[in-house]
N, C-alpha and C. Protein backbone atom coordinates (compact mmCIF):
# COMPACT_ATOMS: atom_id res chain seq x y z
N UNK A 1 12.89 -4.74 -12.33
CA UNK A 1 13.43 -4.37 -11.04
C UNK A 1 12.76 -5.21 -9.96
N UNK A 2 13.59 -5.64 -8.91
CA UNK A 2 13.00 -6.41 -8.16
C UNK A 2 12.62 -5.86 -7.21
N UNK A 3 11.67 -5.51 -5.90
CA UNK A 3 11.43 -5.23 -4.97
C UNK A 3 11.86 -5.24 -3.97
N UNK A 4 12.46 -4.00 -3.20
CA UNK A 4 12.80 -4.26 -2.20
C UNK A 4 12.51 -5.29 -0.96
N UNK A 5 13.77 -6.20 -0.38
CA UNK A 5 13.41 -6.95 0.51
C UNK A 5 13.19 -6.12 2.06
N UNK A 6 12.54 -6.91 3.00
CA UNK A 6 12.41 -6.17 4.09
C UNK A 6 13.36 -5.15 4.99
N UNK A 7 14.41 -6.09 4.89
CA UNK A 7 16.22 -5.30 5.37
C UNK A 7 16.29 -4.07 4.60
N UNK A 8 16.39 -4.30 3.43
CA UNK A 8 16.25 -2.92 2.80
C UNK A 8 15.28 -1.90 2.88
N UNK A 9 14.23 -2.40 3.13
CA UNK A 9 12.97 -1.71 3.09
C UNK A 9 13.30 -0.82 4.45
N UNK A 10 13.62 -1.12 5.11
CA UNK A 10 13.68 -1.09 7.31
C UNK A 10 15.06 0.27 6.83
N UNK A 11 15.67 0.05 6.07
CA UNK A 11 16.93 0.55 6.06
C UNK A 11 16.61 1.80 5.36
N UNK A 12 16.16 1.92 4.02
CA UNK A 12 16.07 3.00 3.30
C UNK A 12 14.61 3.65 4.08
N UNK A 13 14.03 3.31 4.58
CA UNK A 13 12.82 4.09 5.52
C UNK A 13 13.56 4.95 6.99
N UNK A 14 14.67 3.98 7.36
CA UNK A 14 15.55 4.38 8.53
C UNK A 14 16.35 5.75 7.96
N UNK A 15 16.40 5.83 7.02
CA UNK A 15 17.69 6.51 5.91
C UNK A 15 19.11 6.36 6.15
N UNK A 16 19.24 5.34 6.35
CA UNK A 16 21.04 4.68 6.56
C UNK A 16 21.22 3.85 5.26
N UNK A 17 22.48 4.12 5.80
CA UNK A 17 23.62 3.45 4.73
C UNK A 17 23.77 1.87 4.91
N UNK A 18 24.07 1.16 4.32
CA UNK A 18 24.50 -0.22 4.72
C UNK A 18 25.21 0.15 5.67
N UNK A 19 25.98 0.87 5.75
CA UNK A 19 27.80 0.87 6.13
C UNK A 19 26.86 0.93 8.19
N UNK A 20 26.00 2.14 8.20
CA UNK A 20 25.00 2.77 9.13
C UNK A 20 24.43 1.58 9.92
N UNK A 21 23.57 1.10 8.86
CA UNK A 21 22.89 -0.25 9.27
C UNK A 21 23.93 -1.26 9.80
N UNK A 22 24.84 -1.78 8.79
CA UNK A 22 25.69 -2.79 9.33
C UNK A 22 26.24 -2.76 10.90
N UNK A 23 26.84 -1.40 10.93
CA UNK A 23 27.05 -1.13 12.41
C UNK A 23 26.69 -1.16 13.59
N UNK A 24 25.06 -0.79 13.61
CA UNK A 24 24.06 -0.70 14.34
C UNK A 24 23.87 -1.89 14.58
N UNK A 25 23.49 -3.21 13.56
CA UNK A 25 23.53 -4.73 14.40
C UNK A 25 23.95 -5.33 14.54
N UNK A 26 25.58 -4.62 14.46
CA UNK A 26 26.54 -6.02 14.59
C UNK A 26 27.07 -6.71 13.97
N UNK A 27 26.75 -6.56 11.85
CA UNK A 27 27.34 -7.42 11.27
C UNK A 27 28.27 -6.33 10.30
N UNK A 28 28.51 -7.01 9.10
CA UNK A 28 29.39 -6.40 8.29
C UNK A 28 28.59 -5.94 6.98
N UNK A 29 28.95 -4.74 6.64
CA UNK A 29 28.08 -4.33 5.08
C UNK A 29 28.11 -5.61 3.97
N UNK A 30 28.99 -6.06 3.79
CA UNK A 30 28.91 -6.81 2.95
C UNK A 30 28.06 -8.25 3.11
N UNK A 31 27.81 -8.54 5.01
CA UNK A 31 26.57 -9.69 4.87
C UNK A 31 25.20 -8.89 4.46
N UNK A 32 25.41 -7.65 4.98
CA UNK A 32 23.98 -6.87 5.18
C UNK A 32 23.25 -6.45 3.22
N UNK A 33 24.70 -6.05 2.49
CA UNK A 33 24.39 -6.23 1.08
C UNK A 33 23.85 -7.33 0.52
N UNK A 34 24.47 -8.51 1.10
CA UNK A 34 24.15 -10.19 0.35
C UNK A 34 22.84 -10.15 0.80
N UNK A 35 22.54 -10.40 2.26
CA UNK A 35 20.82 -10.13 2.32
C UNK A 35 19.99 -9.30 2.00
N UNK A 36 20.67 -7.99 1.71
CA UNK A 36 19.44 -6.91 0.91
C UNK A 36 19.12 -7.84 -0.67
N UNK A 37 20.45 -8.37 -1.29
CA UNK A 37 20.43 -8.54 -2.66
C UNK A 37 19.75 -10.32 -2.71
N UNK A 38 19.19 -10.54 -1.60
CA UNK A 38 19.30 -11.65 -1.65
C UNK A 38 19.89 -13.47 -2.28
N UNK A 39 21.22 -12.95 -1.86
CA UNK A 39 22.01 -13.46 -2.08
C UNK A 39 22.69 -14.63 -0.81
N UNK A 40 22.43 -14.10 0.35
CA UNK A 40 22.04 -14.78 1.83
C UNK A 40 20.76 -14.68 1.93
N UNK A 41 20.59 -16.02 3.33
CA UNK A 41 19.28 -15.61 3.72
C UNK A 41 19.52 -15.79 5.38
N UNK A 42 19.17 -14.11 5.82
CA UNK A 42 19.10 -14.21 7.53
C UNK A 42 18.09 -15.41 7.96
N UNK A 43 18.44 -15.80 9.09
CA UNK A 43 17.43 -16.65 9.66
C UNK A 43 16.47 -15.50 10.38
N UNK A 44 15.30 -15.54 11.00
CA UNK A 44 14.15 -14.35 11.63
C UNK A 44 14.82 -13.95 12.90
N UNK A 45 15.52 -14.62 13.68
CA UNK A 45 15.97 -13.45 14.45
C UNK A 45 17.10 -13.00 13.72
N UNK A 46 17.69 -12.91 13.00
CA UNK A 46 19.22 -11.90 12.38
C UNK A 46 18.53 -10.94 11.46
N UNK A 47 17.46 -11.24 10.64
CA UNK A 47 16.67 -10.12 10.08
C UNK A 47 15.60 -9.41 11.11
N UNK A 48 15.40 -9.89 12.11
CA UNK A 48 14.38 -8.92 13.32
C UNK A 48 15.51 -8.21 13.92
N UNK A 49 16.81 -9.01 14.60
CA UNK A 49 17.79 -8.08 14.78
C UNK A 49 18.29 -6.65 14.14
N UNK A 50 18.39 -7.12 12.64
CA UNK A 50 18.52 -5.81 11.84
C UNK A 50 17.68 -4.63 11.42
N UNK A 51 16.60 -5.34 11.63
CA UNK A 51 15.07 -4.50 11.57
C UNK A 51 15.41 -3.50 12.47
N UNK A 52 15.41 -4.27 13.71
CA UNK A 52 15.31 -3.23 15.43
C UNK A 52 16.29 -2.64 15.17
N UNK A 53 17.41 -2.65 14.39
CA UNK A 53 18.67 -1.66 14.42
C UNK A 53 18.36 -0.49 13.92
N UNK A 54 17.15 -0.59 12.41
CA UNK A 54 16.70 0.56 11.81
C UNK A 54 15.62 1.19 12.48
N UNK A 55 15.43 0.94 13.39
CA UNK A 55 13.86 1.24 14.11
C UNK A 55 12.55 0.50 13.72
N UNK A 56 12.94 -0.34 13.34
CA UNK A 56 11.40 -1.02 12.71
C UNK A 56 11.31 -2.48 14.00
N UNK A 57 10.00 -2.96 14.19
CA UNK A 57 9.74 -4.60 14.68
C UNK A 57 9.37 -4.82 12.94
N UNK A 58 9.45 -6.36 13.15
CA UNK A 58 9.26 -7.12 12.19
C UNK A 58 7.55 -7.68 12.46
N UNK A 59 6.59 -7.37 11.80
CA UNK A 59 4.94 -7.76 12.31
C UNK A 59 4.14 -8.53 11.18
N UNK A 60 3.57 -8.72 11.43
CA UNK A 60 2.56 -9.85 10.80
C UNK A 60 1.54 -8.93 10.14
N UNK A 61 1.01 -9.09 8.48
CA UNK A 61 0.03 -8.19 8.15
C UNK A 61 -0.94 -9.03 7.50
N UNK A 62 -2.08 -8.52 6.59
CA UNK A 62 -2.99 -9.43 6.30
C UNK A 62 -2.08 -10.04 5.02
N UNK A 63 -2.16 -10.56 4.03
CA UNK A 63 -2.39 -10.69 2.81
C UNK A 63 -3.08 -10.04 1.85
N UNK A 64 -2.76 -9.11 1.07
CA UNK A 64 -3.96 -8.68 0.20
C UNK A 64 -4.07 -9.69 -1.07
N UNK A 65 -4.99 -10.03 -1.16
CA UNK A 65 -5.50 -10.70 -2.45
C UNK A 65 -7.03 -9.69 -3.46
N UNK A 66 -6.87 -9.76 -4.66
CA UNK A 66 -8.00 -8.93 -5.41
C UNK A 66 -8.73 -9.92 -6.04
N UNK A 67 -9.99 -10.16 -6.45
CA UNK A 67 -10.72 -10.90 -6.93
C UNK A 67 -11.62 -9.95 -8.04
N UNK A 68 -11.93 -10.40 -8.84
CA UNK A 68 -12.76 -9.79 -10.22
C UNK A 68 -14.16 -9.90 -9.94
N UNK A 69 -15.23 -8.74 -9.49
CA UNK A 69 -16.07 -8.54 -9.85
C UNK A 69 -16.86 -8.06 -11.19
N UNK A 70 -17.61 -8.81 -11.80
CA UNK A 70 -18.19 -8.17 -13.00
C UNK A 70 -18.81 -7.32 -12.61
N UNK A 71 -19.16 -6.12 -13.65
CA UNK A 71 -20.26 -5.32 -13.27
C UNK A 71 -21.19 -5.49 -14.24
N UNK A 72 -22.06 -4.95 -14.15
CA UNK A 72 -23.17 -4.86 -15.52
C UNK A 72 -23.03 -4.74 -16.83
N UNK A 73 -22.36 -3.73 -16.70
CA UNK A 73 -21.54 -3.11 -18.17
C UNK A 73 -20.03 -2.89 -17.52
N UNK A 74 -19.32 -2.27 -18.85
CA UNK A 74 -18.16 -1.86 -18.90
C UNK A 74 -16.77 -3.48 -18.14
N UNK A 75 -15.76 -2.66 -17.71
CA UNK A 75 -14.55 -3.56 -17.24
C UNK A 75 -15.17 -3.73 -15.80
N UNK A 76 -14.46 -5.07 -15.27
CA UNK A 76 -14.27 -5.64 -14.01
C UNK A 76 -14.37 -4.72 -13.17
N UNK A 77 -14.76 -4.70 -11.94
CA UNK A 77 -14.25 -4.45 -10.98
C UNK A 77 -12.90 -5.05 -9.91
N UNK A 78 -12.19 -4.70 -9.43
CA UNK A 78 -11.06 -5.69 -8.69
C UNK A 78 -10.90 -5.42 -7.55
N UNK A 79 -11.70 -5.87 -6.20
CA UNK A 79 -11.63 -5.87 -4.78
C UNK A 79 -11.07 -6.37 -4.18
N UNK A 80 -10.08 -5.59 -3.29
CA UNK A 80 -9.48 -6.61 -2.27
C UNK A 80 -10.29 -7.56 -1.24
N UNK A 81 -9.53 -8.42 -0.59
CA UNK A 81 -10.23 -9.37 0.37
C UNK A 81 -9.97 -8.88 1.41
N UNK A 82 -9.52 -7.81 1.97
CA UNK A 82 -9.16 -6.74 3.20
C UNK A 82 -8.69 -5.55 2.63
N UNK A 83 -9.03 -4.47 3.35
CA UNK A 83 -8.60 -3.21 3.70
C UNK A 83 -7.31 -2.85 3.39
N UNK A 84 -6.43 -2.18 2.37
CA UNK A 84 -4.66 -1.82 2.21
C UNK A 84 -4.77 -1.59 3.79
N UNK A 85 -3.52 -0.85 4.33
CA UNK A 85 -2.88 0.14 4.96
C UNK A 85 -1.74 0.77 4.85
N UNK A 86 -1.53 1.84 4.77
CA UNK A 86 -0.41 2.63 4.04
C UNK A 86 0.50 3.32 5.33
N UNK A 87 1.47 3.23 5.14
CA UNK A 87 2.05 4.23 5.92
C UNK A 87 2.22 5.27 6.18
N UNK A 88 1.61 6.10 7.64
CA UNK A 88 1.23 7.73 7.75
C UNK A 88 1.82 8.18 6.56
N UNK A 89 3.36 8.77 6.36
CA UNK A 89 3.71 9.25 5.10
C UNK A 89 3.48 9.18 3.63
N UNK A 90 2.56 8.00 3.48
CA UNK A 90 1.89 7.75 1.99
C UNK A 90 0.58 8.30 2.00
N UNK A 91 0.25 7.65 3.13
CA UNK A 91 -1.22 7.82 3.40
C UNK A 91 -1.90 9.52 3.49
N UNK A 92 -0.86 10.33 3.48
CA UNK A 92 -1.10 11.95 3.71
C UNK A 92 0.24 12.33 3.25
N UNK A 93 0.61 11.64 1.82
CA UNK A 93 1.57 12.46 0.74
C UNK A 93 0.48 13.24 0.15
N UNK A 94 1.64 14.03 -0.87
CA UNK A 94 1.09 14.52 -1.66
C UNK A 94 1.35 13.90 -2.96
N UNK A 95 0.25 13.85 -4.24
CA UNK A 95 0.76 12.70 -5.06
C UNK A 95 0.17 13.55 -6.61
N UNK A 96 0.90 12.55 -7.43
CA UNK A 96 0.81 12.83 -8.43
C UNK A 96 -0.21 12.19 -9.23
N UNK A 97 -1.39 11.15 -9.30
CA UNK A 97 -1.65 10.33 -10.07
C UNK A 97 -1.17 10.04 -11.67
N UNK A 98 -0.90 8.70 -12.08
CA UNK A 98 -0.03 8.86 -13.20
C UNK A 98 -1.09 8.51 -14.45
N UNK A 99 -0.78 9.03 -15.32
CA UNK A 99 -2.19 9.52 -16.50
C UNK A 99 -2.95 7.92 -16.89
N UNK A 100 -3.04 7.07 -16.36
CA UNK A 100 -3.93 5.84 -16.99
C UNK A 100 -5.02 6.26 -15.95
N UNK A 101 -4.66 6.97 -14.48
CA UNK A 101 -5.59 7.22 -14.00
C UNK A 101 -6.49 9.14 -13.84
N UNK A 102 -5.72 9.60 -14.10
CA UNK A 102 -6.03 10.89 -14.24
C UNK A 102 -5.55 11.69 -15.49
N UNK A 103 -5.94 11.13 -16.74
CA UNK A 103 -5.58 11.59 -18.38
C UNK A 103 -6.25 13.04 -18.40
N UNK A 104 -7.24 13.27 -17.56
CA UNK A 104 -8.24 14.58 -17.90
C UNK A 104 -7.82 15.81 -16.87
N UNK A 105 -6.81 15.49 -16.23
CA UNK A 105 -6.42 16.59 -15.53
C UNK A 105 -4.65 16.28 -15.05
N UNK A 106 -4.36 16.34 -16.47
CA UNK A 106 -2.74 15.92 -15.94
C UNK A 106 -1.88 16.09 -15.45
N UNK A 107 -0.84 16.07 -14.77
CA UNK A 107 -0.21 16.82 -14.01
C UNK A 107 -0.30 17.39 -12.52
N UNK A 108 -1.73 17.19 -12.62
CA UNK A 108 -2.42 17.76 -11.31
C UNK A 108 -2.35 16.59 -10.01
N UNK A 109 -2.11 17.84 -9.06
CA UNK A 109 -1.07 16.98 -7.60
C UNK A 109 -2.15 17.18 -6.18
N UNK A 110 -2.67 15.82 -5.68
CA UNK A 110 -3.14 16.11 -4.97
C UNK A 110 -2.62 16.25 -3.21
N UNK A 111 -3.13 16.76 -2.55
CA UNK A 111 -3.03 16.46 -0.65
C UNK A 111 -3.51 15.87 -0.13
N UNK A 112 -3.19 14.30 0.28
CA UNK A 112 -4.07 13.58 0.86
C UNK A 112 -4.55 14.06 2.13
N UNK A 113 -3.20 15.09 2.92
CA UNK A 113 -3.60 15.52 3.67
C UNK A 113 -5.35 16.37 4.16
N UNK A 114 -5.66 16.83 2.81
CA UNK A 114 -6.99 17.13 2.69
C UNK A 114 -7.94 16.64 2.55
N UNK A 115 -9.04 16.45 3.48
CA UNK A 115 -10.01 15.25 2.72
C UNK A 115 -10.67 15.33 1.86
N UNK A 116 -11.26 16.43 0.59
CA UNK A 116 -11.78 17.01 -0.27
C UNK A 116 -11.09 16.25 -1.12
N UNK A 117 -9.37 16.56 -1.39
CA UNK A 117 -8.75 16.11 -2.35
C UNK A 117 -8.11 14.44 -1.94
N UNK A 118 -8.33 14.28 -1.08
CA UNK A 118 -8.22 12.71 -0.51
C UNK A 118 -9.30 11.74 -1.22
N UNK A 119 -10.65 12.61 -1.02
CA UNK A 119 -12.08 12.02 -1.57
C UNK A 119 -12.02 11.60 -3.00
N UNK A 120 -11.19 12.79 -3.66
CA UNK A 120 -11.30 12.50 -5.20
C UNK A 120 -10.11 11.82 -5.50
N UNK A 121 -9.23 11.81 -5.09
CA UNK A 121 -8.04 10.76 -5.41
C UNK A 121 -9.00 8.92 -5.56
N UNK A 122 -9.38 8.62 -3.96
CA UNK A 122 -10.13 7.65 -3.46
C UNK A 122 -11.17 7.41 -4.92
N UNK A 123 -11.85 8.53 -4.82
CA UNK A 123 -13.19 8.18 -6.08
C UNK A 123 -12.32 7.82 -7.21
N UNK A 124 -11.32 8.20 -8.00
CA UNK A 124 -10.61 8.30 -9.35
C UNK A 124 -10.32 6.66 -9.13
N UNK A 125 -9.29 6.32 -7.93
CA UNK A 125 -8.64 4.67 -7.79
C UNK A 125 -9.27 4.10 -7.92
N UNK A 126 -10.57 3.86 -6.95
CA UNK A 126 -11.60 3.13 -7.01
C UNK A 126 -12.51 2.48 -8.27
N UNK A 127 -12.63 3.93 -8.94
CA UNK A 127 -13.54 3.46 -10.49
C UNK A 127 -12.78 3.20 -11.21
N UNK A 128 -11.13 3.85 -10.99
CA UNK A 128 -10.46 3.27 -13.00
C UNK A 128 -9.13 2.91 -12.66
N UNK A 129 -8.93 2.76 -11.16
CA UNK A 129 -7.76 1.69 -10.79
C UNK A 129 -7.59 0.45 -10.69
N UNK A 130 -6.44 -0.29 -10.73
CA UNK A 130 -6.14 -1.71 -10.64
C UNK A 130 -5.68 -1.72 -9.60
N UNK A 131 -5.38 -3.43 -8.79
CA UNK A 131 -5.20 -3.88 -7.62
C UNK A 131 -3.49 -2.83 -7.13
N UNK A 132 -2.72 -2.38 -8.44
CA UNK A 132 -1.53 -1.65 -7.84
C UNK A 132 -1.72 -0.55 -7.30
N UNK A 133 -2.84 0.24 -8.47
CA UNK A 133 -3.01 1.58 -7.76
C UNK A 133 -3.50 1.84 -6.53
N UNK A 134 -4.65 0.71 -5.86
CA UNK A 134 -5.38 0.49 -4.53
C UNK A 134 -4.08 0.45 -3.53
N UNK A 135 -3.25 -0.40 -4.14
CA UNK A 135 -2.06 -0.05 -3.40
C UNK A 135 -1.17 0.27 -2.78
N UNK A 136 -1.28 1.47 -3.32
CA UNK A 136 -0.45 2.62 -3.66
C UNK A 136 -0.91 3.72 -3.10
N UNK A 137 -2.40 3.69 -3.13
CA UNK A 137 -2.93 5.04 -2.81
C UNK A 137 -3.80 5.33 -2.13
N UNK A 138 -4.79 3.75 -1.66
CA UNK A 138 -5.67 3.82 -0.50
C UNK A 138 -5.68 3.04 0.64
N UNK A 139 -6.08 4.13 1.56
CA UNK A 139 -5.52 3.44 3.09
C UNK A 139 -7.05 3.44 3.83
N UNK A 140 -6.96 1.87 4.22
CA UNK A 140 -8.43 1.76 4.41
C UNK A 140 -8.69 2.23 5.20
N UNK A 141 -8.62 2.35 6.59
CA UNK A 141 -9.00 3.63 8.02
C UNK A 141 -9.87 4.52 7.17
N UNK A 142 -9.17 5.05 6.19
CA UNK A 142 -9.40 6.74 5.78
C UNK A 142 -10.83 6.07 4.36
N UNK A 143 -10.32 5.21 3.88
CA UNK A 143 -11.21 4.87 3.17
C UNK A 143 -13.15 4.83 3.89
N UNK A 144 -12.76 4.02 4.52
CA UNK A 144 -14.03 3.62 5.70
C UNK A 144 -14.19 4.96 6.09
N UNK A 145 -13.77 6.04 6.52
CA UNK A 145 -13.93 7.35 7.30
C UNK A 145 -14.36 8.06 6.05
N UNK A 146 -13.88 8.16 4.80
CA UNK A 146 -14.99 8.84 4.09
C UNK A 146 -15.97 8.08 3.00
N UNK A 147 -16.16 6.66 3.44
CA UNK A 147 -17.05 6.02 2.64
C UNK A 147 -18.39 6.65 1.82
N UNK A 148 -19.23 7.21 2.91
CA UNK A 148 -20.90 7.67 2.75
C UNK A 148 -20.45 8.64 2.00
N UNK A 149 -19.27 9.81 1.84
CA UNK A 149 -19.47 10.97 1.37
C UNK A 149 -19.04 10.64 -0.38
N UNK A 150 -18.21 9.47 -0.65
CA UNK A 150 -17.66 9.40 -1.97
C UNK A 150 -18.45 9.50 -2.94
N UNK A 151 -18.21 9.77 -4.10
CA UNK A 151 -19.23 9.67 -5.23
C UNK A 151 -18.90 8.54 -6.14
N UNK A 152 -19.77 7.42 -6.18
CA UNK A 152 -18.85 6.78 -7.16
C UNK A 152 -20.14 5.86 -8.04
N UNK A 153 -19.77 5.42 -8.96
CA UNK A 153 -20.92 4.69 -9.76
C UNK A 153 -21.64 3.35 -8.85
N UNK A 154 -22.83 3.07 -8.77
CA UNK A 154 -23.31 2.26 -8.17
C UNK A 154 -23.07 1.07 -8.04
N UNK A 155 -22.19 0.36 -9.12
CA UNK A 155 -21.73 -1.15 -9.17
C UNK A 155 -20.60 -1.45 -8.72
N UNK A 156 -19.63 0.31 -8.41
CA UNK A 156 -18.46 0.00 -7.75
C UNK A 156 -18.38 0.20 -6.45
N UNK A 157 -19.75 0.88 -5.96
CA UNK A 157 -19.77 0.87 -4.57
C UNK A 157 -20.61 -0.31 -4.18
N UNK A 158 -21.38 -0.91 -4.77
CA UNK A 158 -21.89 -2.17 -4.64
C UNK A 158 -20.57 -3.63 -4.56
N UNK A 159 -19.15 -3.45 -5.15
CA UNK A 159 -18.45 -4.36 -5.34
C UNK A 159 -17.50 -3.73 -3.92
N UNK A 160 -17.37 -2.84 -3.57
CA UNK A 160 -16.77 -1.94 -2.50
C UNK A 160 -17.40 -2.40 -1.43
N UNK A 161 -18.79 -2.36 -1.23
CA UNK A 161 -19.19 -2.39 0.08
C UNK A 161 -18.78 -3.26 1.06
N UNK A 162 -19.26 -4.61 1.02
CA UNK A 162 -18.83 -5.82 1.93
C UNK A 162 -17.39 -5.31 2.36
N UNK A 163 -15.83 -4.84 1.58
CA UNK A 163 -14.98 -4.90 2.17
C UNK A 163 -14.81 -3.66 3.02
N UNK A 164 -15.38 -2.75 2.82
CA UNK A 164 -15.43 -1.37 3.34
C UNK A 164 -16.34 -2.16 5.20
N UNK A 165 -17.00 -2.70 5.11
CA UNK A 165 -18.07 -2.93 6.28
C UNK A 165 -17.66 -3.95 6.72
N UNK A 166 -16.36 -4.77 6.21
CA UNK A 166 -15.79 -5.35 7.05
C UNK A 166 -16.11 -6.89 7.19
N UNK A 167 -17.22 -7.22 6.24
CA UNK A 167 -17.21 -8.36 5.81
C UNK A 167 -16.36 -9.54 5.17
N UNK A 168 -16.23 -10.38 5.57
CA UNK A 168 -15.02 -11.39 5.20
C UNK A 168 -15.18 -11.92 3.96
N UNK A 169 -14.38 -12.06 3.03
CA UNK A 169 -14.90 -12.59 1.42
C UNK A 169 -15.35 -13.80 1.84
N UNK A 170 -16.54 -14.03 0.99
CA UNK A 170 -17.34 -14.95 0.41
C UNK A 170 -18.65 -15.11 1.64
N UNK A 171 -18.61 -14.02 2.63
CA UNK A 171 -19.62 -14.30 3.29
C UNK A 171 -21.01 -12.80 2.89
N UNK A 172 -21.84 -12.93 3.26
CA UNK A 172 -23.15 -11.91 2.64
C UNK A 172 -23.35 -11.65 4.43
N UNK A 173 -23.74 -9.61 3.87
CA UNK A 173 -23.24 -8.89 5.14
C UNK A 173 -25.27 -9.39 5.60
């Protein structure tokens, strides 16, 4: 499956229809399909146009890139080179973790809204997630806001730190 492109992304977050969207900026469902399916390609103002139709600007974000820390023992560590950020609604869903990361309590649904169960989501990603699950499930603001209280093994908060404090990869804080 391929990933949604931005038009689509702007659109199904808007909750419109092509037919919805198309209307709103002016073109026809069927250009607005070819560029979801990428099959056209808007030039940046005809896709910022369509953006602003769904309520979205079109903005500039970091890049996330992950790099492999060894640890002492056991598997890698994998740190980003900046901070995720998630969108309010991810960032304070409620979630399911899917069993590669939570096999010992399955099924079980947390509230990010809570920071107790925010903390242990955060601790679980951190020690036995990959660069998708970081993804997916941590939003750095909130990360940094409960840094000191997390519990986590010493080599992963040692591979954590610099990006948590805001240090730029490859420089020593």
């Amino acid at each position: 499956m391929v990933a949604p492109n931005v038009i689509e992304r702007a659109r199904e977050a808007a909750g419109l229809s092509q037919d919805e969207l198309a209307s709103r900026a002016g073109t026809s469902r069927p250009t607005l399909s070819a560029y979801e399916h990428n099959r056209k390609s808007p030039t940046l103002a005809t896709a910022a146009r369509i953006v602003a139709a769904a309520g979205f600007d079109l903005t500039i974000t970091p890049q996330i890139d992950f790099r492999q820390i060894l640890a002492d023992r056991g598997r890698p560590i994998m740190v980003p080179n900046t901070l995720p950020r998630l969108p309010l609604h991810l960032a304070l869903a409620t979630v399911e973790l899917p069993l590669h990361l939570n096999w010992s309590d399955r099924g079980r649904r947390y509230g990010l809204r809570e920071r107790r169960q925010r903390a242990r989501v955060y601790e679980i990603v951190l020690r036995e997630g990959g660069p998708d699950d970081v993804l997916a499930y941590i939003d750095g603001a909130l990360l940094v806001d409960l840094w000191q209280e997390l519990v986590l093994p010493p080599a992963v908060r040692a591979a954590w730190q610099p990006v948590v404090a805001g240090v730029p990869a490859g420089q020593v804080a």
